[in-house]
PDB file of N, CA and C in Angstrom:
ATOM      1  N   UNK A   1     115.997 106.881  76.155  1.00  0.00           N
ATOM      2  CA  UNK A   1     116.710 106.751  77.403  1.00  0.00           C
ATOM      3  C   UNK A   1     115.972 105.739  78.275  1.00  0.00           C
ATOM      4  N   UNK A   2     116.508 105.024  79.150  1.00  0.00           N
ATOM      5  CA  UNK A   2     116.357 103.856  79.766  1.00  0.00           C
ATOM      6  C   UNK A   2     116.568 104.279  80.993  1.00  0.00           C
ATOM      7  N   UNK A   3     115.478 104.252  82.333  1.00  0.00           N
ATOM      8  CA  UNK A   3     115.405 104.564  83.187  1.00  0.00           C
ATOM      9  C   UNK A   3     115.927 102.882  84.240  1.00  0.00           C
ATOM     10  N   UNK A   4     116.502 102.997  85.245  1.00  0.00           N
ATOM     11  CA  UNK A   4     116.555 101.403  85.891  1.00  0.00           C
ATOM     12  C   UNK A   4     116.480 101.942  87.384  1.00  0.00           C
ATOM     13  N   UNK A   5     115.850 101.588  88.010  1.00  0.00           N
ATOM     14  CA  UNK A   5     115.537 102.464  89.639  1.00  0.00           C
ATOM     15  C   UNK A   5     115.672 100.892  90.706  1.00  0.00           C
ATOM     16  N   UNK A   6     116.721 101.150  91.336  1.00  0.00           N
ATOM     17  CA  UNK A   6     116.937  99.988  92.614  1.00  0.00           C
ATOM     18  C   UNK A   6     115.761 100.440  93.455  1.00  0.00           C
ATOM     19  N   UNK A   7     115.239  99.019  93.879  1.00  0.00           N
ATOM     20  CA  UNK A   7     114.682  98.222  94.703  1.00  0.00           C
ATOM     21  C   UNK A   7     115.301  97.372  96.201  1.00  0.00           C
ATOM     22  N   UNK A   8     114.880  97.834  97.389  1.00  0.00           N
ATOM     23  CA  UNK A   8     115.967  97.211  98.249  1.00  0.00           C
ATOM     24  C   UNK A   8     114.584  96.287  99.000  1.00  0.00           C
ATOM     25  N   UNK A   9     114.877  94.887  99.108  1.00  0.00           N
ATOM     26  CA  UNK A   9     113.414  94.268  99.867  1.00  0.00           C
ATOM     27  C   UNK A   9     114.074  93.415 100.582  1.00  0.00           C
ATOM     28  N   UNK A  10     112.898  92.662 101.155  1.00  0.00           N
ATOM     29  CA  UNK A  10     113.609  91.561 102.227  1.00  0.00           C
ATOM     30  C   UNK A  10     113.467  90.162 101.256  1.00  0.00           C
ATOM     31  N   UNK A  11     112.726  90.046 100.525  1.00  0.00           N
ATOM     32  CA  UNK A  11     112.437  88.691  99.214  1.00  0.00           C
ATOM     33  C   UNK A  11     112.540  88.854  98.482  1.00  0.00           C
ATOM     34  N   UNK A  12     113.756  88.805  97.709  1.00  0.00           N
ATOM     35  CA  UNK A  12     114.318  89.045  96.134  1.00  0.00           C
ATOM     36  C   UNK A  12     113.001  87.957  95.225  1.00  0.00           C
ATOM     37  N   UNK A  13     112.695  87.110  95.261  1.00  0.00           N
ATOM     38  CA  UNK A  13     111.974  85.834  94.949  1.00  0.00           C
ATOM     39  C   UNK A  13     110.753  86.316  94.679  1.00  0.00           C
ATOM     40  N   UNK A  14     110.130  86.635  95.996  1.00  0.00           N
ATOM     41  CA  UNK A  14     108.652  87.213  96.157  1.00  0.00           C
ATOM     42  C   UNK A  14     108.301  88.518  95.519  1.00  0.00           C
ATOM     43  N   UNK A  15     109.302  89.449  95.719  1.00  0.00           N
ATOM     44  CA  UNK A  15     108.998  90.294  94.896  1.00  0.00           C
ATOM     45  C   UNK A  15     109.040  90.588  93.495  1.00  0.00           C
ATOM     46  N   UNK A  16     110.013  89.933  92.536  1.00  0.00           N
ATOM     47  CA  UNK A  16     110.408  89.206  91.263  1.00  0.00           C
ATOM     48  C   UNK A  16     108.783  89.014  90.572  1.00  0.00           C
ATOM     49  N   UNK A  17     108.337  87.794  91.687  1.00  0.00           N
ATOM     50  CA  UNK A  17     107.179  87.579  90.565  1.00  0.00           C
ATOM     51  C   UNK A  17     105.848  87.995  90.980  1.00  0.00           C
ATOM     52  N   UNK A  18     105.708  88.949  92.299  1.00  0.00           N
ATOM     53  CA  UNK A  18     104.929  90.205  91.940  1.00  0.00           C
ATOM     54  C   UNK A  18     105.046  91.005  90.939  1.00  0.00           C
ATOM     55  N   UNK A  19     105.881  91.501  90.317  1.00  0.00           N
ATOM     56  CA  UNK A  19     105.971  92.039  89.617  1.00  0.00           C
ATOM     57  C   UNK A  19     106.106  91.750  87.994  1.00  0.00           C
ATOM     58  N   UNK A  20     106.330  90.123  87.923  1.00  0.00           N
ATOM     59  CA  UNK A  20     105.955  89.748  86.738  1.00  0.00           C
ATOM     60  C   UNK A  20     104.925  88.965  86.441  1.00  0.00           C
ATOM     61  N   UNK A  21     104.056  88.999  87.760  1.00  0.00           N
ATOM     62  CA  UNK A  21     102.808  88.143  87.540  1.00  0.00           C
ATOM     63  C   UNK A  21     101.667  89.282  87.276  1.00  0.00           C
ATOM     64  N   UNK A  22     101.765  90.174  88.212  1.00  0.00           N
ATOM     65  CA  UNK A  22     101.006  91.364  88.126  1.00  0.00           C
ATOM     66  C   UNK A  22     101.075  92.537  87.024  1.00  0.00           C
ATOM     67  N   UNK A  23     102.421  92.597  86.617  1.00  0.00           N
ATOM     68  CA  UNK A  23     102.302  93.893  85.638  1.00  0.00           C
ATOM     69  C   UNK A  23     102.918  92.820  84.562  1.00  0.00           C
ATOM     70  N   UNK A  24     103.376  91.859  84.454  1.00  0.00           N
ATOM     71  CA  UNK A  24     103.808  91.655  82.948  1.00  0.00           C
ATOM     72  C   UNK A  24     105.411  91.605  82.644  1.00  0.00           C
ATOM     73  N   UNK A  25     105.623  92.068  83.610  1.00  0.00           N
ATOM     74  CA  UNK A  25     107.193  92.347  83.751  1.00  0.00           C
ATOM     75  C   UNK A  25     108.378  91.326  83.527  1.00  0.00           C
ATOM     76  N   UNK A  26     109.170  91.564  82.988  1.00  0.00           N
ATOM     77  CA  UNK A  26     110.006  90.350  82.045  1.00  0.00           C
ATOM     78  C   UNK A  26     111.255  90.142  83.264  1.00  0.00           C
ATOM     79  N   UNK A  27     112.018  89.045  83.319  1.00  0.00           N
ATOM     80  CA  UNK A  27     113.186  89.132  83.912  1.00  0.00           C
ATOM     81  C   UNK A  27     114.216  89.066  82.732  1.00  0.00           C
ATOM     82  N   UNK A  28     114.970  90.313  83.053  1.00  0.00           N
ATOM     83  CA  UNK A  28     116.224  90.761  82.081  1.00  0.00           C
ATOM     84  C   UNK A  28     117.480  89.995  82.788  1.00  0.00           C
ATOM     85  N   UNK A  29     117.610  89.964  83.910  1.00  0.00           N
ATOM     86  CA  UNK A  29     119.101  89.482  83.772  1.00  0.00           C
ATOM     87  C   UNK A  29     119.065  89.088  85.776  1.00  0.00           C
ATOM     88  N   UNK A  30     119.844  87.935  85.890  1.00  0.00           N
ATOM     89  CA  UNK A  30     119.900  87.747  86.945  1.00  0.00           C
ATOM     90  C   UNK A  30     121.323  87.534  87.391  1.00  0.00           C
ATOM     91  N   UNK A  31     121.662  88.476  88.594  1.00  0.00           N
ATOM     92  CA  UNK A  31     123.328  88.349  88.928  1.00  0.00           C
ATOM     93  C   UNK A  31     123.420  88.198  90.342  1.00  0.00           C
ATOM     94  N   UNK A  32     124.624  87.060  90.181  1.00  0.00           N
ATOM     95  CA  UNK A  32     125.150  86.916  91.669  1.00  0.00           C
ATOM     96  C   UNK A  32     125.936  87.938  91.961  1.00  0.00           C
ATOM     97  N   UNK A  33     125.738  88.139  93.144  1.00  0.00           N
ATOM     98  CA  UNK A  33     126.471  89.035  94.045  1.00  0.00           C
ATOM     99  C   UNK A  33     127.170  88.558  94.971  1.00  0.00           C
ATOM    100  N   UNK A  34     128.137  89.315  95.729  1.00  0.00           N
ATOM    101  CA  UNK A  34     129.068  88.816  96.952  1.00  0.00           C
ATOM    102  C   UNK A  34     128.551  88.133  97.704  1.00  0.00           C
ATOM    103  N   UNK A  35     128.777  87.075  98.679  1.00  0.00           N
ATOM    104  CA  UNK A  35     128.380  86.610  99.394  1.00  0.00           C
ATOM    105  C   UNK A  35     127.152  85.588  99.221  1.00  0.00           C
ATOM    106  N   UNK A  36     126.973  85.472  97.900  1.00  0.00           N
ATOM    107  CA  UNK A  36     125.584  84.550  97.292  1.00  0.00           C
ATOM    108  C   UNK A  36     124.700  85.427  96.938  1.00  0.00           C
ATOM    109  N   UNK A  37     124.303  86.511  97.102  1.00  0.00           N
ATOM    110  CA  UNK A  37     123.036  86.793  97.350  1.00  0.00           C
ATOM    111  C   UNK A  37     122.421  87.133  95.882  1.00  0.00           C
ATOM    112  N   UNK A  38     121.527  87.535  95.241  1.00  0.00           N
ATOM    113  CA  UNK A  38     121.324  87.666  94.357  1.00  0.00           C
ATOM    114  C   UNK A  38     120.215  89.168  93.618  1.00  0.00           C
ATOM    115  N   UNK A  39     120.546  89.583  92.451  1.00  0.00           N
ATOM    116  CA  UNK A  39     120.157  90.933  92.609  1.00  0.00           C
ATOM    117  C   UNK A  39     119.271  90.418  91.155  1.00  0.00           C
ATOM    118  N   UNK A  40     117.925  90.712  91.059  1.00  0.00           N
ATOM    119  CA  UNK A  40     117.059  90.209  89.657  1.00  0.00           C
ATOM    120  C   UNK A  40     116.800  91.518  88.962  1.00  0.00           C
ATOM    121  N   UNK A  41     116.660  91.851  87.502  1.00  0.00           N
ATOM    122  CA  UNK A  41     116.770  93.049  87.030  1.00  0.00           C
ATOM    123  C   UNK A  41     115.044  92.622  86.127  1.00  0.00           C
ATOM    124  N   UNK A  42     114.056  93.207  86.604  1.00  0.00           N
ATOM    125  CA  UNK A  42     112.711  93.006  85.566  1.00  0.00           C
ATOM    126  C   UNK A  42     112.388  94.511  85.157  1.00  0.00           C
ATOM    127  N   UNK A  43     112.494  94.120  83.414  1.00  0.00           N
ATOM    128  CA  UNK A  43     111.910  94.976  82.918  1.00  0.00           C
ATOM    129  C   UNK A  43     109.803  95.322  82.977  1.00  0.00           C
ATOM    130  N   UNK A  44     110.051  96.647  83.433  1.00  0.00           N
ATOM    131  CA  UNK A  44     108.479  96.881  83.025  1.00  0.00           C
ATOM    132  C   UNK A  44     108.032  97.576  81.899  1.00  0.00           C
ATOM    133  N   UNK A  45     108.823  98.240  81.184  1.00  0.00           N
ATOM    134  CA  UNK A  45     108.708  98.566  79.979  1.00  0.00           C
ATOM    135  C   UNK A  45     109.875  98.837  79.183  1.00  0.00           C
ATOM    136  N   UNK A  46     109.474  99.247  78.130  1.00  0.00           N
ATOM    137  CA  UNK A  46     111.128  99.363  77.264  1.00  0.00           C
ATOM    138  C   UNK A  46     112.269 100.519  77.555  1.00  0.00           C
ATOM    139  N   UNK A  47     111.421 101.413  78.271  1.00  0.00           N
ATOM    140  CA  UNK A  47     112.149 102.675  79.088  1.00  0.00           C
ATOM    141  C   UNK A  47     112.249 102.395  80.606  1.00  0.00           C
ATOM    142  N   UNK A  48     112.009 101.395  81.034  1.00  0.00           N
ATOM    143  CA  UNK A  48     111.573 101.742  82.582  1.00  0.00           C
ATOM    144  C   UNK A  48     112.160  99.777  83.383  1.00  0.00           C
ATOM    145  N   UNK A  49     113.128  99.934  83.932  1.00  0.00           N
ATOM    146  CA  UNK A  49     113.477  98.416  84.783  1.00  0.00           C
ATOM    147  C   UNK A  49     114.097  99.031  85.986  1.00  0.00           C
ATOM    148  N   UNK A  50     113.178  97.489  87.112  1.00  0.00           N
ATOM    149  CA  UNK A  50     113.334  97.338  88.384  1.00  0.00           C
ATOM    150  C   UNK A  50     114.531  96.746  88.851  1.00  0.00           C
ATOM    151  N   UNK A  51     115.664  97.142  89.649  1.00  0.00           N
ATOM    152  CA  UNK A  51     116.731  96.521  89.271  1.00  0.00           C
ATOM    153  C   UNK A  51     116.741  95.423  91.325  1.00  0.00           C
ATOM    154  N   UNK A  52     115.899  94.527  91.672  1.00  0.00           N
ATOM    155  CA  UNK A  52     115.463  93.918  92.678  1.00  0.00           C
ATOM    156  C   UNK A  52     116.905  93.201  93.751  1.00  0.00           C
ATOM    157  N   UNK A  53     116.951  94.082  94.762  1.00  0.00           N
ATOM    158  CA  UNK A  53     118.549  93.728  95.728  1.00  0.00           C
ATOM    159  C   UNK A  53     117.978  93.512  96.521  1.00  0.00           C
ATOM    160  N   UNK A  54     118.403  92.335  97.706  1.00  0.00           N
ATOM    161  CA  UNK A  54     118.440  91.828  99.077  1.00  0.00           C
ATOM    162  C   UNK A  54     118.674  93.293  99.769  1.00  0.00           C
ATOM    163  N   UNK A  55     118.102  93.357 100.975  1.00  0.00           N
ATOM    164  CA  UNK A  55     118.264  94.753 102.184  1.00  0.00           C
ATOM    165  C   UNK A  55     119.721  94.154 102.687  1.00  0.00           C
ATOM    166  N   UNK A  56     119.646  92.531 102.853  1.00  0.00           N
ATOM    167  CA  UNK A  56     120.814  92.228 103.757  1.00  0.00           C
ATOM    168  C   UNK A  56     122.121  92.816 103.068  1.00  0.00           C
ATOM    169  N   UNK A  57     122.266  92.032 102.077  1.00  0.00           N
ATOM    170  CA  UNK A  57     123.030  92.497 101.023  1.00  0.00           C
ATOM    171  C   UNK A  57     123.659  94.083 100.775  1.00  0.00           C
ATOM    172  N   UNK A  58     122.917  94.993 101.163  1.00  0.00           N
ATOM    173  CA  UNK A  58     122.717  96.455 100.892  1.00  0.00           C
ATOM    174  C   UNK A  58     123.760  96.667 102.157  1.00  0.00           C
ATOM    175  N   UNK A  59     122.667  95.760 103.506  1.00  0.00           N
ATOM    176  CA  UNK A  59     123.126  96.329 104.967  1.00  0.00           C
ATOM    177  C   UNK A  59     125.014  95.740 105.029  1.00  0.00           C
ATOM    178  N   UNK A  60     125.392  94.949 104.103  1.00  0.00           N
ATOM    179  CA  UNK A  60     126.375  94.405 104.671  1.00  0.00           C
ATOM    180  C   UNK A  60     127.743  94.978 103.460  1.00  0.00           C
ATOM    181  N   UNK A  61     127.413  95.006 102.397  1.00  0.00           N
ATOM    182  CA  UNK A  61     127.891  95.817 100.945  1.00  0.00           C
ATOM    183  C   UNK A  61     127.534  97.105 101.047  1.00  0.00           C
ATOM    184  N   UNK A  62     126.946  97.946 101.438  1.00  0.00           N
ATOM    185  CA  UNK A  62     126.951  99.282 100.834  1.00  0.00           C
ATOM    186  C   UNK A  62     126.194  99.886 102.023  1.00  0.00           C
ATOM    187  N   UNK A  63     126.660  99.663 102.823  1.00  0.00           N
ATOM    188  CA  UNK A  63     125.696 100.589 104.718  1.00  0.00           C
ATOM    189  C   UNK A  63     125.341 101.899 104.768  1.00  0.00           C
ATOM    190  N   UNK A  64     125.957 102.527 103.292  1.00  0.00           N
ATOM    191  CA  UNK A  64     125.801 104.087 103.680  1.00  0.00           C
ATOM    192  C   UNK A  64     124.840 104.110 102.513  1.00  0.00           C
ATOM    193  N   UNK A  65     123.937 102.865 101.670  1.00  0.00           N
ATOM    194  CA  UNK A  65     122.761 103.159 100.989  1.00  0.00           C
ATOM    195  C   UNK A  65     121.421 103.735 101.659  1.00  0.00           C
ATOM    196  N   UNK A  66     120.556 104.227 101.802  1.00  0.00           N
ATOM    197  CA  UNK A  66     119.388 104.583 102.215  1.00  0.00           C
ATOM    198  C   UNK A  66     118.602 103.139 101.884  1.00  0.00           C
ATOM    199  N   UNK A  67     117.986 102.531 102.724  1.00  0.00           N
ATOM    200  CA  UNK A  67     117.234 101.548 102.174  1.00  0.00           C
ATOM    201  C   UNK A  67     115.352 101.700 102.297  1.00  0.00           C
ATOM    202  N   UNK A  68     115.245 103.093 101.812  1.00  0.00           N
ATOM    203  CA  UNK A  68     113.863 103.671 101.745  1.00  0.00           C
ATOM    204  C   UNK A  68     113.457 103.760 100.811  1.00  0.00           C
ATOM    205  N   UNK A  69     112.171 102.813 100.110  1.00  0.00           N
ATOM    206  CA  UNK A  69     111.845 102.770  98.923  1.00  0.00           C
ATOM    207  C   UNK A  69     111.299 103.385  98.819  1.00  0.00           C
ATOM    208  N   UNK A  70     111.377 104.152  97.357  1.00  0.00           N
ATOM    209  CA  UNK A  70     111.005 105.166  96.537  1.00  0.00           C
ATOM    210  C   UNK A  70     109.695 105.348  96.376  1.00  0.00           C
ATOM    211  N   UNK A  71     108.912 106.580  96.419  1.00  0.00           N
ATOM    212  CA  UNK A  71     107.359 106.651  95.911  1.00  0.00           C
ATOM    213  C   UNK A  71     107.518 106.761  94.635  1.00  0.00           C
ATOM    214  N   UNK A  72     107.074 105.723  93.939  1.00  0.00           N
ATOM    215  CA  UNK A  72     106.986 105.428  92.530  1.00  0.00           C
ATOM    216  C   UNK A  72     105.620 105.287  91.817  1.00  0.00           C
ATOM    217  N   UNK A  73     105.637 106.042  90.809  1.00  0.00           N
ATOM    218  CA  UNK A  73     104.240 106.429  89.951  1.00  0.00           C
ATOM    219  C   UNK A  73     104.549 105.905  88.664  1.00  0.00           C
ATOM    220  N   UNK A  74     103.384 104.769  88.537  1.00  0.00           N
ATOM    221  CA  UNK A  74     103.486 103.999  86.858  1.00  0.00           C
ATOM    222  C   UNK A  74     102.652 104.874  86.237  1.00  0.00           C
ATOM    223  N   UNK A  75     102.885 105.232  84.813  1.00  0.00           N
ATOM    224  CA  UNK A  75     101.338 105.945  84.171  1.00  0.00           C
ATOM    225  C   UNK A  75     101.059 104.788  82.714  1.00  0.00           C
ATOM    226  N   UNK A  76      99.837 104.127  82.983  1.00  0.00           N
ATOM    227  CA  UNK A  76      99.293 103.239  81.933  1.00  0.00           C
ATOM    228  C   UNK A  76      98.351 103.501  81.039  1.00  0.00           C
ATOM    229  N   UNK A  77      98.430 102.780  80.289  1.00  0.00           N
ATOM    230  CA  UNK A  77      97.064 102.630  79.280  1.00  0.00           C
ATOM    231  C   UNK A  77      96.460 101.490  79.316  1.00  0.00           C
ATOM    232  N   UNK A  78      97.126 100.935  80.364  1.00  0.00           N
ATOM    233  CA  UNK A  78      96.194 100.090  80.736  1.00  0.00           C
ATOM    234  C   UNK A  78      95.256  99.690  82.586  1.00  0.00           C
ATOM    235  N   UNK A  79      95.346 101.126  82.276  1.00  0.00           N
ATOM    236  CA  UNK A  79      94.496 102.136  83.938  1.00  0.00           C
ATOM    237  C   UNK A  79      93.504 100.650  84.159  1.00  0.00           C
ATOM    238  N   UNK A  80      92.544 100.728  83.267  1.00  0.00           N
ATOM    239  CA  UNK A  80      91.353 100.022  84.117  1.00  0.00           C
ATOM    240  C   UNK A  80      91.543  98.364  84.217  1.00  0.00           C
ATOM    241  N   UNK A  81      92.525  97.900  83.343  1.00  0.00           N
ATOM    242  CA  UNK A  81      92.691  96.595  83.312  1.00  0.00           C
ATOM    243  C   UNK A  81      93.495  96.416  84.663  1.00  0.00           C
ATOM    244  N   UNK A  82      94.543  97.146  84.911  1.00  0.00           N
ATOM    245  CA  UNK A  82      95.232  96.550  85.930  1.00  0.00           C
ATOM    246  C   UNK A  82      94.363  96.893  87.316  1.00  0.00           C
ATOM    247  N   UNK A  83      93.705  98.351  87.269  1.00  0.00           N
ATOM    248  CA  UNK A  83      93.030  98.357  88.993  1.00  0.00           C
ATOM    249  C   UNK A  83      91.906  97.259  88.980  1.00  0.00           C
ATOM    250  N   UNK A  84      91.283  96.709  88.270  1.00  0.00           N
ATOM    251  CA  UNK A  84      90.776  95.374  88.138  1.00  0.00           C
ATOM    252  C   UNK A  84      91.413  94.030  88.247  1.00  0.00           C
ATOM    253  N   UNK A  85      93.036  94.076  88.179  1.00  0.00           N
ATOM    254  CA  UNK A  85      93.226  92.280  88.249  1.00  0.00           C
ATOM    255  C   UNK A  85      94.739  92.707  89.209  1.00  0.00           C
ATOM    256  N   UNK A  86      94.237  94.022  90.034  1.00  0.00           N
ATOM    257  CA  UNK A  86      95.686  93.954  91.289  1.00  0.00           C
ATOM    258  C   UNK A  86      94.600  93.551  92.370  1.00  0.00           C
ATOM    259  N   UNK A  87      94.971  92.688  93.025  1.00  0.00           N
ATOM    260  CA  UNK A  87      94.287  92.519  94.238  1.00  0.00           C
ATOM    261  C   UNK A  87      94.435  93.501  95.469  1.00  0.00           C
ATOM    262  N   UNK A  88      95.643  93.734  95.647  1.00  0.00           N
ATOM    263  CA  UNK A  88      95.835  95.126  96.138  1.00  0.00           C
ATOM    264  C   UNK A  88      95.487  97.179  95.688  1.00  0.00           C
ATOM    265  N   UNK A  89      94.845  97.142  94.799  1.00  0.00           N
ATOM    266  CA  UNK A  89      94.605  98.190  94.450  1.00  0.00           C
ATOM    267  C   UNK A  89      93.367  98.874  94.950  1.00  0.00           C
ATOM    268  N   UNK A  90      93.987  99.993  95.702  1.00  0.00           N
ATOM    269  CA  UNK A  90      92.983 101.349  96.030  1.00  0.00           C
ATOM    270  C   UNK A  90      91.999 101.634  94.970  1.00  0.00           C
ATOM    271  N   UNK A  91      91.426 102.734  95.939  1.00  0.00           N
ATOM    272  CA  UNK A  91      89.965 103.040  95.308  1.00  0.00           C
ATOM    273  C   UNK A  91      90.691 104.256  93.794  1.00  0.00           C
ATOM    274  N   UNK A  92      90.138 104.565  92.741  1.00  0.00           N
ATOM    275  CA  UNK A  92      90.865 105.473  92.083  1.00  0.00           C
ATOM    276  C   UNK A  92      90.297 106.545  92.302  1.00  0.00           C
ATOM    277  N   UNK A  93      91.107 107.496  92.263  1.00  0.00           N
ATOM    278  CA  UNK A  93      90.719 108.731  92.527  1.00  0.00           C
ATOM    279  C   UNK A  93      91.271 109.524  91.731  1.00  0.00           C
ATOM    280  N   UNK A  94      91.174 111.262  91.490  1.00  0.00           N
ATOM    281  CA  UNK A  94      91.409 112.331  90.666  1.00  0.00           C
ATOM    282  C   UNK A  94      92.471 113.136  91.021  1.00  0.00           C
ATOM    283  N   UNK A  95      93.656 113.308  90.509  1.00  0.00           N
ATOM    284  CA  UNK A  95      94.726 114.006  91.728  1.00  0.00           C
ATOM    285  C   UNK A  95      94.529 115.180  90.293  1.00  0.00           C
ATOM    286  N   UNK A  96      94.908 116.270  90.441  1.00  0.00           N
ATOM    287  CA  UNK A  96      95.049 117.072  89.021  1.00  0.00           C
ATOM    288  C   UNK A  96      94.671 116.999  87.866  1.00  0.00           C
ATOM    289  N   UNK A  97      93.307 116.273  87.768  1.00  0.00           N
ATOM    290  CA  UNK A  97      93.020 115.675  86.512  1.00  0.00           C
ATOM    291  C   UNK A  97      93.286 114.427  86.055  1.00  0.00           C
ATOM    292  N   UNK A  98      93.578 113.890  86.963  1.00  0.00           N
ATOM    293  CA  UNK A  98      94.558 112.496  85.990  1.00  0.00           C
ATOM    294  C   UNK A  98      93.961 111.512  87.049  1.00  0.00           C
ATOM    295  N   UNK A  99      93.469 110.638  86.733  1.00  0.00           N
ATOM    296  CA  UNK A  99      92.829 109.392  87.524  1.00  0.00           C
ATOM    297  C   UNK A  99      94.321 108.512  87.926  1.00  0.00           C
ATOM    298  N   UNK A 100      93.917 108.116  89.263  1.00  0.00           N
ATOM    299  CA  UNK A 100      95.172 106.839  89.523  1.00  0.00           C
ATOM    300  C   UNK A 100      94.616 106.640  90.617  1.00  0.00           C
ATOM    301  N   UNK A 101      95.345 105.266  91.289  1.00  0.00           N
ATOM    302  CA  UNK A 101      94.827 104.288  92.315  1.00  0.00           C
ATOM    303  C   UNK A 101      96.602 104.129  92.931  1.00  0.00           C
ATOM    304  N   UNK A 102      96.133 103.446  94.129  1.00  0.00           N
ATOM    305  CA  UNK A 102      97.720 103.139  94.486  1.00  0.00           C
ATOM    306  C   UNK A 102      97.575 101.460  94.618  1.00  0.00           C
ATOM    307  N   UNK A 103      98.306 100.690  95.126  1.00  0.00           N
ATOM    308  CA  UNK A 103      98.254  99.275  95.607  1.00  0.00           C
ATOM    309  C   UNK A 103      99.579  99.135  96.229  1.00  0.00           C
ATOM    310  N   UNK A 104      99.863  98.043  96.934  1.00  0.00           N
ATOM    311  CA  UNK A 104     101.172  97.347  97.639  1.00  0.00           C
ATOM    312  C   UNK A 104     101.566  96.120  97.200  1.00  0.00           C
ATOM    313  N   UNK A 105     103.176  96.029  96.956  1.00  0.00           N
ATOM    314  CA  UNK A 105     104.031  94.716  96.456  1.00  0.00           C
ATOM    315  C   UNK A 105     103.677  93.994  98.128  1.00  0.00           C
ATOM    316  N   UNK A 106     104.012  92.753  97.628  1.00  0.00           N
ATOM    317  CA  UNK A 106     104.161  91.483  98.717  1.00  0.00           C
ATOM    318  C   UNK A 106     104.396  92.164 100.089  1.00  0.00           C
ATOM    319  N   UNK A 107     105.373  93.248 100.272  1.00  0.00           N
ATOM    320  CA  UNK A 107     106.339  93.855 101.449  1.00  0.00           C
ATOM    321  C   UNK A 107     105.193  94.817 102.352  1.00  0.00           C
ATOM    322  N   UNK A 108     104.259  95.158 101.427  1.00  0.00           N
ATOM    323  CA  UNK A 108     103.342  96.386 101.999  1.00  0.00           C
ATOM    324  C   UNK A 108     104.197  97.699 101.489  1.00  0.00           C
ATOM    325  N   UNK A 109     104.781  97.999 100.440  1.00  0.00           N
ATOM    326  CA  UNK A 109     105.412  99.456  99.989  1.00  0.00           C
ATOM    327  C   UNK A 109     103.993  99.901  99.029  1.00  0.00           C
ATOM    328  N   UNK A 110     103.912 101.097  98.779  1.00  0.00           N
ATOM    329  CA  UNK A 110     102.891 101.752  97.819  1.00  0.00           C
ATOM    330  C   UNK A 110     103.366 102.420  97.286  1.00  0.00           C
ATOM    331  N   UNK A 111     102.949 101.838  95.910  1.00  0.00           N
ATOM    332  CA  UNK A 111     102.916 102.851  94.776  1.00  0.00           C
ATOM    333  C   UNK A 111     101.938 103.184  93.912  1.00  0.00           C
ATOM    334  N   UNK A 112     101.534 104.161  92.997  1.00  0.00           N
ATOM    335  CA  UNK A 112     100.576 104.681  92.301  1.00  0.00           C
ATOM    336  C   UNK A 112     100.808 104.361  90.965  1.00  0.00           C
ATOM    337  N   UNK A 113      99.784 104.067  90.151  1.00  0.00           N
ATOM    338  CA  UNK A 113      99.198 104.004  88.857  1.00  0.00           C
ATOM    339  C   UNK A 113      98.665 105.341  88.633  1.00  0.00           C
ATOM    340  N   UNK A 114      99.042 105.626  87.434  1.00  0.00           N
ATOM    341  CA  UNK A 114      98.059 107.316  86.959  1.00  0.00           C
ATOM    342  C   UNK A 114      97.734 106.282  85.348  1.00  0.00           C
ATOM    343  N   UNK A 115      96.915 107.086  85.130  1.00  0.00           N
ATOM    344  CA  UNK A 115      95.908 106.494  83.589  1.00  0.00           C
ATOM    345  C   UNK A 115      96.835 107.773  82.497  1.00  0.00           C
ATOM    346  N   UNK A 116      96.765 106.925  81.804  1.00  0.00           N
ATOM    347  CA  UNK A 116      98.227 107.600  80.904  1.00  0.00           C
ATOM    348  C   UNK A 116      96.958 108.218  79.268  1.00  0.00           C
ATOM    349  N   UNK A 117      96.963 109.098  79.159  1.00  0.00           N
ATOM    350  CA  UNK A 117      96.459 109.557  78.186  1.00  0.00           C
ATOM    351  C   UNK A 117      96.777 109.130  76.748  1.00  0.00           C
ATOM    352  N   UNK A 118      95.885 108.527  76.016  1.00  0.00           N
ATOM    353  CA  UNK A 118      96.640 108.514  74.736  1.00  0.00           C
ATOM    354  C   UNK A 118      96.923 109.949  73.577  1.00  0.00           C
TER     355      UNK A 118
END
């Protein structure tokens, strides 16, 4: 099963290649939308894509969306490589056993890394 979780930002652009400069993340498919605007779909893993929409876009197409981004938790195996080459990444710490750090996209949103057990 294939998870795809919208993204609502103010820089479709900027945030795009945060996310494929930093995690690796592929661009799957790019679509115009009404009015020009444009919505970028990057995969971060083979179960898991960011599906990246304009706020304006949201505010002017779909007003009764919530445009409150999600607290979102990656779990890796590759824990220590990435809290080493995010420039934004927190100190790591122990929540239940499970080590993770948080960091912020371009916008200032946070989300968490947990260290994924093999």
């Amino acid at each position: 099963m294939k998870t795809r979780i919208m993204l609502y930002v103010d820089d479709v652009d900027m945030n795009v290649e945060f996310w494929v400069e930093e995690f690796g993340a592929k661009v799957v498919a790019r679509q115009t939308l009404n009015g020009g605007y444009q919505n970028v779909i990057v995969g971060i893993s083979a179960e898991t894509e960011l599906s990246i929409f304009p706020k304006d876009y949201v505010r002017i197409y779909s007003p009764e969306v919530d445009e409150t981004v999600p607290s979102l938790m990656f779990f890796s195996n590759r824990f220590n490589e990435l809290h080493d080459d995010l420039l934004s990444a927190g100190e790591v710490s122990e929540v239940n056993g499970v080590l993770t750090f948080n960091f912020q996209d371009p916008e200032g949103n946070y989300f968490v890394v947990a260290r994924e057990e093999d």
